[in-house]
Protein backbone atom coordinates (compact mmCIF):
# COMPACT_ATOMS: atom_id res chain seq x y z
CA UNK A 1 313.71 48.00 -107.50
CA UNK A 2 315.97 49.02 -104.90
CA UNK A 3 314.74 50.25 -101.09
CA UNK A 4 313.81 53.80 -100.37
CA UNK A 5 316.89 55.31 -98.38
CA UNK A 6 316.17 55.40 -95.08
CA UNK A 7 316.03 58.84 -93.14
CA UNK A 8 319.06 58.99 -90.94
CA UNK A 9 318.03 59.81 -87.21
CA UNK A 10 321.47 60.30 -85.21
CA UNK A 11 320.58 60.29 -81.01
CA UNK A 12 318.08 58.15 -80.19
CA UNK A 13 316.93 59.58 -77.47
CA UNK A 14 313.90 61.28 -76.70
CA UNK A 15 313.00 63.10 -79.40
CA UNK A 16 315.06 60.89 -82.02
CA UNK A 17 313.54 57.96 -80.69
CA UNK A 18 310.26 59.30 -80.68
CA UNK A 19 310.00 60.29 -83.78
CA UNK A 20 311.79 57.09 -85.71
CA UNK A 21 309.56 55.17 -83.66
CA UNK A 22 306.30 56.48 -85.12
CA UNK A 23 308.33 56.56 -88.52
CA UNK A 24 308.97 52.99 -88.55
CA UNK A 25 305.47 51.94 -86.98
CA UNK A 26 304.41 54.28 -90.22
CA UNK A 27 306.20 52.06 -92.61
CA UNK A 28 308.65 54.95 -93.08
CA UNK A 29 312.52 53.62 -93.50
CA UNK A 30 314.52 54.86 -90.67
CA UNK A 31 318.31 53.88 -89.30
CA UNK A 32 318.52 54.97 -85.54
CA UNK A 33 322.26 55.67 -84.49
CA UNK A 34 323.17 56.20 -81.28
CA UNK A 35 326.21 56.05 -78.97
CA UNK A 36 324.31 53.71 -76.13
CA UNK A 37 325.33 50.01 -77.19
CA UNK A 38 322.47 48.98 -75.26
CA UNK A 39 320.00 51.24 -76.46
CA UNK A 40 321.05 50.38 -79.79
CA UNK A 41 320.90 46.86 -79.54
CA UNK A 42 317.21 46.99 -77.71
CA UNK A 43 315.75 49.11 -80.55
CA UNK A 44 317.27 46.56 -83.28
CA UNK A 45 315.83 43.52 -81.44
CA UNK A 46 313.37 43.49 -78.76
CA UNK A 47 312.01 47.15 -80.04
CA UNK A 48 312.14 50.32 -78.44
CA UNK A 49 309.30 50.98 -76.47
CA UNK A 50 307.01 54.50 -76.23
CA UNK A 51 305.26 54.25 -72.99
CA UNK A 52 302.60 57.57 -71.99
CA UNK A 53 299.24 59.07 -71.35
CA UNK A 54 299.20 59.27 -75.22
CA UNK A 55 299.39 55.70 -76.59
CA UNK A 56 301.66 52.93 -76.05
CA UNK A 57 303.40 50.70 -78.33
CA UNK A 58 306.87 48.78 -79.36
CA UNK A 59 308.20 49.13 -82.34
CA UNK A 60 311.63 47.58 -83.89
CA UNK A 61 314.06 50.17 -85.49
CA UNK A 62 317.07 49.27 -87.25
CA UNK A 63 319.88 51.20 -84.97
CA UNK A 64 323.34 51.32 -85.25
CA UNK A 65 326.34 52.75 -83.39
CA UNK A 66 328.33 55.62 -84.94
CA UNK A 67 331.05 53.07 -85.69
CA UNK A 68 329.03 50.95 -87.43
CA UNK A 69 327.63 52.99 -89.55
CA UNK A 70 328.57 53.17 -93.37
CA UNK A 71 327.38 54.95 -96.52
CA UNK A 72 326.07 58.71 -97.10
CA UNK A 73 322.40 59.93 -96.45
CA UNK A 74 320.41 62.64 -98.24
CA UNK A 75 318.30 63.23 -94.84
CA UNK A 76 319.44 63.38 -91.82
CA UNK A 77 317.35 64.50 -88.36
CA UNK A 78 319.84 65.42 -85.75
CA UNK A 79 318.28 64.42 -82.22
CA UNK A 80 320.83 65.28 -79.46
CA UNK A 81 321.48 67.63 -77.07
CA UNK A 82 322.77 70.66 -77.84
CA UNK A 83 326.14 70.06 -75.95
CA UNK A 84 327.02 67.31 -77.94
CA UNK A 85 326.12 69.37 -81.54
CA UNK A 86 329.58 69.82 -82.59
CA UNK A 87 331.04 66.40 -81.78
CA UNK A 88 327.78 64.81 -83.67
CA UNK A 89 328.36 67.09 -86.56
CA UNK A 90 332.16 65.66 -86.60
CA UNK A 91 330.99 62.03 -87.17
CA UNK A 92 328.07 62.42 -88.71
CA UNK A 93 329.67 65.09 -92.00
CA UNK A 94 331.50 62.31 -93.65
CA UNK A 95 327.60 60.74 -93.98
CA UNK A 96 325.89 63.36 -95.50
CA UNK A 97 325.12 63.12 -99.31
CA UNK A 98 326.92 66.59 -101.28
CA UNK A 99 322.90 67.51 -101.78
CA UNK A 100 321.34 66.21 -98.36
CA UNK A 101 320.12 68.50 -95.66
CA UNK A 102 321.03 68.14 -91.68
CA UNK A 103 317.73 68.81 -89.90
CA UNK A 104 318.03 69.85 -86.08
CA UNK A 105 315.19 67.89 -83.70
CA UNK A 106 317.06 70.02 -81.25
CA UNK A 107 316.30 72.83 -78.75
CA UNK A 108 317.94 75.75 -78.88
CA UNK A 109 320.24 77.58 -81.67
CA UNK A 110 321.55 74.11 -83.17
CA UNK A 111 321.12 75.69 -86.44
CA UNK A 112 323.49 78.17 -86.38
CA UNK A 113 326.41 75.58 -85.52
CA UNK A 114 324.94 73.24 -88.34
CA UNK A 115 324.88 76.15 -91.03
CA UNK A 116 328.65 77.05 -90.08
CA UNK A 117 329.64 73.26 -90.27
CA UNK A 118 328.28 72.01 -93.05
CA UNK A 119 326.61 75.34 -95.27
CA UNK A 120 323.40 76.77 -94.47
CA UNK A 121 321.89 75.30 -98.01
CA UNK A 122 322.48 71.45 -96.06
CA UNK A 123 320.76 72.78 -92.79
CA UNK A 124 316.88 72.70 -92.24
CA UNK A 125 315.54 73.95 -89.25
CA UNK A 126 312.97 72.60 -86.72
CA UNK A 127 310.70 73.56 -83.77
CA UNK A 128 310.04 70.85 -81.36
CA UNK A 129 307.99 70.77 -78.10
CA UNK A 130 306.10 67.82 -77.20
CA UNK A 131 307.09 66.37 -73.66
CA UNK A 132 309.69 62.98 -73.95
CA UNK A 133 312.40 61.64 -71.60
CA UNK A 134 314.88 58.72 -72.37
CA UNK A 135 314.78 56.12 -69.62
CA UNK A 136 316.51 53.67 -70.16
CA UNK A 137 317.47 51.13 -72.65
CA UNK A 138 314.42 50.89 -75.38
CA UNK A 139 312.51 53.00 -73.14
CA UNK A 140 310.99 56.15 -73.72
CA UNK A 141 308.07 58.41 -72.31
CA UNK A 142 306.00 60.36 -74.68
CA UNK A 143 304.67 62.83 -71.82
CA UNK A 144 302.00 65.37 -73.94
CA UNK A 145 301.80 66.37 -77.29
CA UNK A 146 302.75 69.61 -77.97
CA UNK A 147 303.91 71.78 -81.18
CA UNK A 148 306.42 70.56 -83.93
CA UNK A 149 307.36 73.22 -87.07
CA UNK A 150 309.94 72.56 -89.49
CA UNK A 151 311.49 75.34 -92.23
CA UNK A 152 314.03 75.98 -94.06
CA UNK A 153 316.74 78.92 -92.65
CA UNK A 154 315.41 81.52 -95.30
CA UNK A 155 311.83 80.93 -95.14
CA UNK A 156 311.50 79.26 -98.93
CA UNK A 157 308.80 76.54 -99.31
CA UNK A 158 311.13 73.88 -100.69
CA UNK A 159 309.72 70.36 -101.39
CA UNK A 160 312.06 69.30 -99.20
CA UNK A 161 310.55 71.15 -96.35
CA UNK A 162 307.05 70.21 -97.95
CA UNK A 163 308.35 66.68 -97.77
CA UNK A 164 309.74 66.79 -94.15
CA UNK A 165 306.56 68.48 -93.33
CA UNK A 166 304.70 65.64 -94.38
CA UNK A 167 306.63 63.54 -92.21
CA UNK A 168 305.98 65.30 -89.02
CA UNK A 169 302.40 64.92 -89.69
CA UNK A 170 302.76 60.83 -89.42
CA UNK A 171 304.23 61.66 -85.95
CA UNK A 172 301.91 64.87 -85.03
CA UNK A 173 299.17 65.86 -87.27
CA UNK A 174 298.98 69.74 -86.37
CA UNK A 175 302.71 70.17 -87.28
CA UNK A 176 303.21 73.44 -89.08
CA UNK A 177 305.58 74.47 -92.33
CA UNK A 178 306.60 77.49 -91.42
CA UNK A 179 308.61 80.51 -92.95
CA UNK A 180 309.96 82.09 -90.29
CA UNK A 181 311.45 79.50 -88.18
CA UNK A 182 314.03 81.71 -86.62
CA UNK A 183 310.46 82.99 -85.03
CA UNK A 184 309.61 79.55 -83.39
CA UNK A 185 313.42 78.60 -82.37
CA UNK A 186 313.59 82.21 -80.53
CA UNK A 187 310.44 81.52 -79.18
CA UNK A 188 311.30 78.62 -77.26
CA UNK A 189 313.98 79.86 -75.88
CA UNK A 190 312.26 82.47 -73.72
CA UNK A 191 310.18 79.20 -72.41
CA UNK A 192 313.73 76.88 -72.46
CA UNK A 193 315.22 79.54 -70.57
CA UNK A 194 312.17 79.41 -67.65
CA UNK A 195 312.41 75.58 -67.78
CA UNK A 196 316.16 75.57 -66.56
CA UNK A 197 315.41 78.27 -64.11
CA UNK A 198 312.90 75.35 -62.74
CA UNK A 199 315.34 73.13 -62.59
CA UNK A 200 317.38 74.99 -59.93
CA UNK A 201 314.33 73.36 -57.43
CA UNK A 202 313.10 70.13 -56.58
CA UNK A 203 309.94 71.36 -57.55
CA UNK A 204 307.56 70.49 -60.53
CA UNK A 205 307.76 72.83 -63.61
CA UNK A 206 303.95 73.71 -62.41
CA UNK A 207 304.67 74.39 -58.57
CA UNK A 208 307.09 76.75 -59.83
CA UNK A 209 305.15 78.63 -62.51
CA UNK A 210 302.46 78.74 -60.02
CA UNK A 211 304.30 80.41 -57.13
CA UNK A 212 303.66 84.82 -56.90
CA UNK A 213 307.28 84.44 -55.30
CA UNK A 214 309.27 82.94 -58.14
CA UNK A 215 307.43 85.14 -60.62
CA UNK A 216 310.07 88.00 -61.11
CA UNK A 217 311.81 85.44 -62.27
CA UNK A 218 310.07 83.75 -65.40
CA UNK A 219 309.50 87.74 -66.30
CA UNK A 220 313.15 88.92 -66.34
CA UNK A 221 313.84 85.72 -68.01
CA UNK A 222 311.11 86.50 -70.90
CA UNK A 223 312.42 89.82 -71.15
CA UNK A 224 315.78 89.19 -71.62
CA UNK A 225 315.36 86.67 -74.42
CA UNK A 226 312.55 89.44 -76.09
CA UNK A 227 315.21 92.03 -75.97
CA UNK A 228 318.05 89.76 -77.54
CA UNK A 229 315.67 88.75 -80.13
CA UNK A 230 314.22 91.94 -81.01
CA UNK A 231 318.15 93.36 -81.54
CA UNK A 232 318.32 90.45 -83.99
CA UNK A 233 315.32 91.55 -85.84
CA UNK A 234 313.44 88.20 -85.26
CA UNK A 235 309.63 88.74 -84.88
CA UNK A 236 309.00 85.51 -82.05
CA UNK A 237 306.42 83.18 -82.55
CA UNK A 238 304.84 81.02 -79.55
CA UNK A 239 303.13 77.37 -79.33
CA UNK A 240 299.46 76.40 -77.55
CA UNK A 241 298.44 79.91 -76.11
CA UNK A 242 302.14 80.70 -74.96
CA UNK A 243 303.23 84.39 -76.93
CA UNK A 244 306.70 85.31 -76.31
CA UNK A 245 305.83 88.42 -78.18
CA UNK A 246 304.59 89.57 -75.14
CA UNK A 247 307.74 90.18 -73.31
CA UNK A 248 309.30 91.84 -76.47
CA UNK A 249 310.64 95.73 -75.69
CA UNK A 250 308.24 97.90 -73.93
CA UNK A 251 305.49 95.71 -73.94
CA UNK A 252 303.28 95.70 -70.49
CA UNK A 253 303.33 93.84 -67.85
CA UNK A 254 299.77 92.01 -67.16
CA UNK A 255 299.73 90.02 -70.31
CA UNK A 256 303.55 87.95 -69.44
CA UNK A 257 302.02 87.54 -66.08
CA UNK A 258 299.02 86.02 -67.77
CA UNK A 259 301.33 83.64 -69.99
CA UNK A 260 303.00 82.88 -66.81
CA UNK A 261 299.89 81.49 -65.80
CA UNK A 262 298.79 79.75 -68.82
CA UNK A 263 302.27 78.32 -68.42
CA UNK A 264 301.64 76.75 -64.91
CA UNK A 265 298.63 75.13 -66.08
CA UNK A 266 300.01 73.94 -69.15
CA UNK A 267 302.43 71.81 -67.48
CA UNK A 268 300.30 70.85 -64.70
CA UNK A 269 298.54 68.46 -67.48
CA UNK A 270 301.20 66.34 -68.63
CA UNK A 271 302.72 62.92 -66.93
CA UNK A 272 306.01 64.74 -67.70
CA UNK A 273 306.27 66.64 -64.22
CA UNK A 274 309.95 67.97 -64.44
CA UNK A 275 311.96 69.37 -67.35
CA UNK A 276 314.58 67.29 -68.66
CA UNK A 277 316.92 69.74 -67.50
CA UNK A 278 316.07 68.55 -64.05
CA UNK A 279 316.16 64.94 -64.82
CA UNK A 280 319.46 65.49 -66.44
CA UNK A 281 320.71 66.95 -62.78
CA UNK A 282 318.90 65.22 -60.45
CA UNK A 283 318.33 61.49 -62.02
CA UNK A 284 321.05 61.42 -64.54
CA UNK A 285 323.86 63.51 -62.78
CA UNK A 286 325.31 65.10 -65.55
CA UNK A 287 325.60 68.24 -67.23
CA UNK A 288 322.87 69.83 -69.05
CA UNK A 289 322.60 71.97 -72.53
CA UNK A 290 322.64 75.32 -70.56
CA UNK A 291 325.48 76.66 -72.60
CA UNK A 292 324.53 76.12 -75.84
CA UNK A 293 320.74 76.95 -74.97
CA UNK A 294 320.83 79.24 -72.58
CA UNK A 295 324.34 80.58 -72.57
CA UNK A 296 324.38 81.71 -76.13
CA UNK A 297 321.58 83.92 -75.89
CA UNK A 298 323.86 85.97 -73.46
CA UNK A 299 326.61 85.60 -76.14
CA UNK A 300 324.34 87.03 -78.78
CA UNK A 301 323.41 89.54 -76.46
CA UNK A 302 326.40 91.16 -75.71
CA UNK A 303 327.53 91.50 -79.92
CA UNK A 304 324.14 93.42 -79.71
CA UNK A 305 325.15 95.62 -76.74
CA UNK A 306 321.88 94.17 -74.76
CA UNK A 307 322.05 93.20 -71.17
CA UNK A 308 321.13 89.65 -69.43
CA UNK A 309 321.78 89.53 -65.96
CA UNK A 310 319.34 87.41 -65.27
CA UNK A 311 320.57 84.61 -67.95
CA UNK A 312 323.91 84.87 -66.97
CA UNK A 313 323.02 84.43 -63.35
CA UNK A 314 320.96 81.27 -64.14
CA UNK A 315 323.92 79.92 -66.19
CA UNK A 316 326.14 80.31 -63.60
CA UNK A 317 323.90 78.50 -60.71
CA UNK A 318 323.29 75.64 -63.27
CA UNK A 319 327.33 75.39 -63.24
CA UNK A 320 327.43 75.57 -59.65
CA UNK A 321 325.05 72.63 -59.73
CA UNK A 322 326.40 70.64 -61.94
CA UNK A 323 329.26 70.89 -60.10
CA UNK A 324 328.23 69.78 -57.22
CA UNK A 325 328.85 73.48 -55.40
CA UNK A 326 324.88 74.23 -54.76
CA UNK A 327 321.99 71.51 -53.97
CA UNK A 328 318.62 71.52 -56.17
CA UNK A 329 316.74 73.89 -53.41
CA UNK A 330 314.32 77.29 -53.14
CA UNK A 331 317.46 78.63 -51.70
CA UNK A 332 319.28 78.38 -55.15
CA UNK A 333 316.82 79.84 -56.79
CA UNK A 334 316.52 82.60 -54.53
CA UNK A 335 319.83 84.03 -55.46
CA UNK A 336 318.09 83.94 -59.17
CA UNK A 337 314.96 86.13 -57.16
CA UNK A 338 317.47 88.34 -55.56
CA UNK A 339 318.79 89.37 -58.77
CA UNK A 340 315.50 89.97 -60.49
CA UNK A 341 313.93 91.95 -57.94
């Protein structure tokens, strides 16, 4: 009797690695591939290690690098960032099987690339939030918990979503099958697009949340992603006690203040203190998803004749800083406060 086929997990990183760790400790057969030599060769020998508040453990994984990899998959969990969607999609197409599905472990809009690329029947969708960075070699931190929702694009049950669901659960028992994951991926962003707005400080995501001065901010933010959404006809849905409904069109004010605040104590309880975004800027020195996040949004905006200044001002200071033009500072961000007051 031959071997199950192994679910395909391409980037390795922090939510890639996270999750085919837990797979494999699980029993579950997973293939890692990644473009990191050295990650890839840790995880295949020594083990890749999940260090954390919430348990710690190494685990071996079978890993490969893109160029060693051979033969087609039905699944296939796409784990990197956003920027580096369409390249991954390139190398990874020739390995999908004619009736396997491409699910996106991704933040942001991934999905709609995926659909385009390889047919919305092959693309699953998928709401991840739990707190991970990459730091090295076969060497992750799990940071918190925190929600994970899978679906497919047109809200059908499937039993391949029922099957994927069951999956998550290995990794986080209170993931959710969902069939309206448009709701979840829209709701994050309104929350993504706040987390790269912290990363224009030194700051921790909680000292900014916290601040009265910074809080124009986080509101236009909300706002701007409600309206977008709303002109897309996609009802938002939130994670933990955090509603993006609530800066939907005409809504009032005191209740996004108060999810402002259940924000800032949120991530005041997690070992992950900054947003990847920052680590990505201030660690790794290199440029972040902010255009296929945060960018798009604006993009999507304008077909719908809705305005985001505030976006497209945070997209352009992330530029600046990645560019080595502006420093991580309060004074950066104020040019972000400026325009929202």
């Amino acid at each position: 009797m031959s071997a199950p086929e192994p679910i395909l997990i391409w980037g390795a990183g922090a939510i890639g690695g996270t999750l085919g760790a837990y797979w494999a400790r699980a029993g579950i057969p997973v293939l890692l591939v990644d473009i990191v030599p050295d990650h890839v060769e840790a995880c295949r020998t020594t083990g890749l290690a999940i260090t954390g508040p919430i348990e710690e453990f190494r685990q071996v994984v079978p890993a490969v690098t893109p160029a060693e990899l051979t033969g087609t998959y039905q699944r296939i969990v796409l784990a990197v960032k956003a920027g580096a969607t369409d390249a991954s999609l390139s190398a990874l197409a020739p390995h999908l099987a004619e009736d396997g599905f491409v699910l996106s472990a991704q933040n942001g809009l991934n999905e709609l690339a995926i659909a385009e690329r390889v047919g919305a029947a092959r693309t699953m969708g998928c709401f991840v939030n739990f707190g991970a960075d990459w730091h090295g070699p076969g060497e992750i931190l799990y940071g918190n918990r925190g929600a994970v929702v899978v679906g497919e694009l047109d809200g059908a049950l499937t039993p391949r979503a029922l099957e994927m669901h069951r999956l998550m659960r290995i990794f986080e028992p209170d993931a959710v099958l969902t069939d309206n994951i448009w709701g979840y991926l829209w709701g994050k962003l309104a929350y993504g697009a706040m987390l790269f707005a912290t990363a224009l400080t030194e700051d921790s995501m909680s000292a900014n949340f916290s601040d009265p001065r910074r809080l124009p901010v986080w509101l236009a933010l909300g706002r701007e992603v409600g309206a977008v959404a709303a002109a897309r006809g996609v009802a938002s849905l939130g994670f933990g006690e955090f509603d993006p409904m609530v800066f939907a069109p005409g809504r009032p004010e005191y209740p996004q203040i108060a999810a402002i605040a259940w924000l800032a104590d949120y991530t005041s309880k997690t070992a992950k203190t900054h947003s990847g975004i920052w680590r990505d800027l201030a660690v790794r020195k290199r440029k972040t998803e902010v255009d296929p996040q945060i960018g798009v949004i604006a993009a999507l905006g304008r077909e719908a004749g809705v305005a985001t200044p505030a976006l497209e001002t945070l997209v352009a200071l992330i530029h600046e800083i990645e560019d080595g033009r502006r420093p991580l500072s309060f004074d950066t961000l104020k040019v972000l406060i400026d325009r929202c007051n």
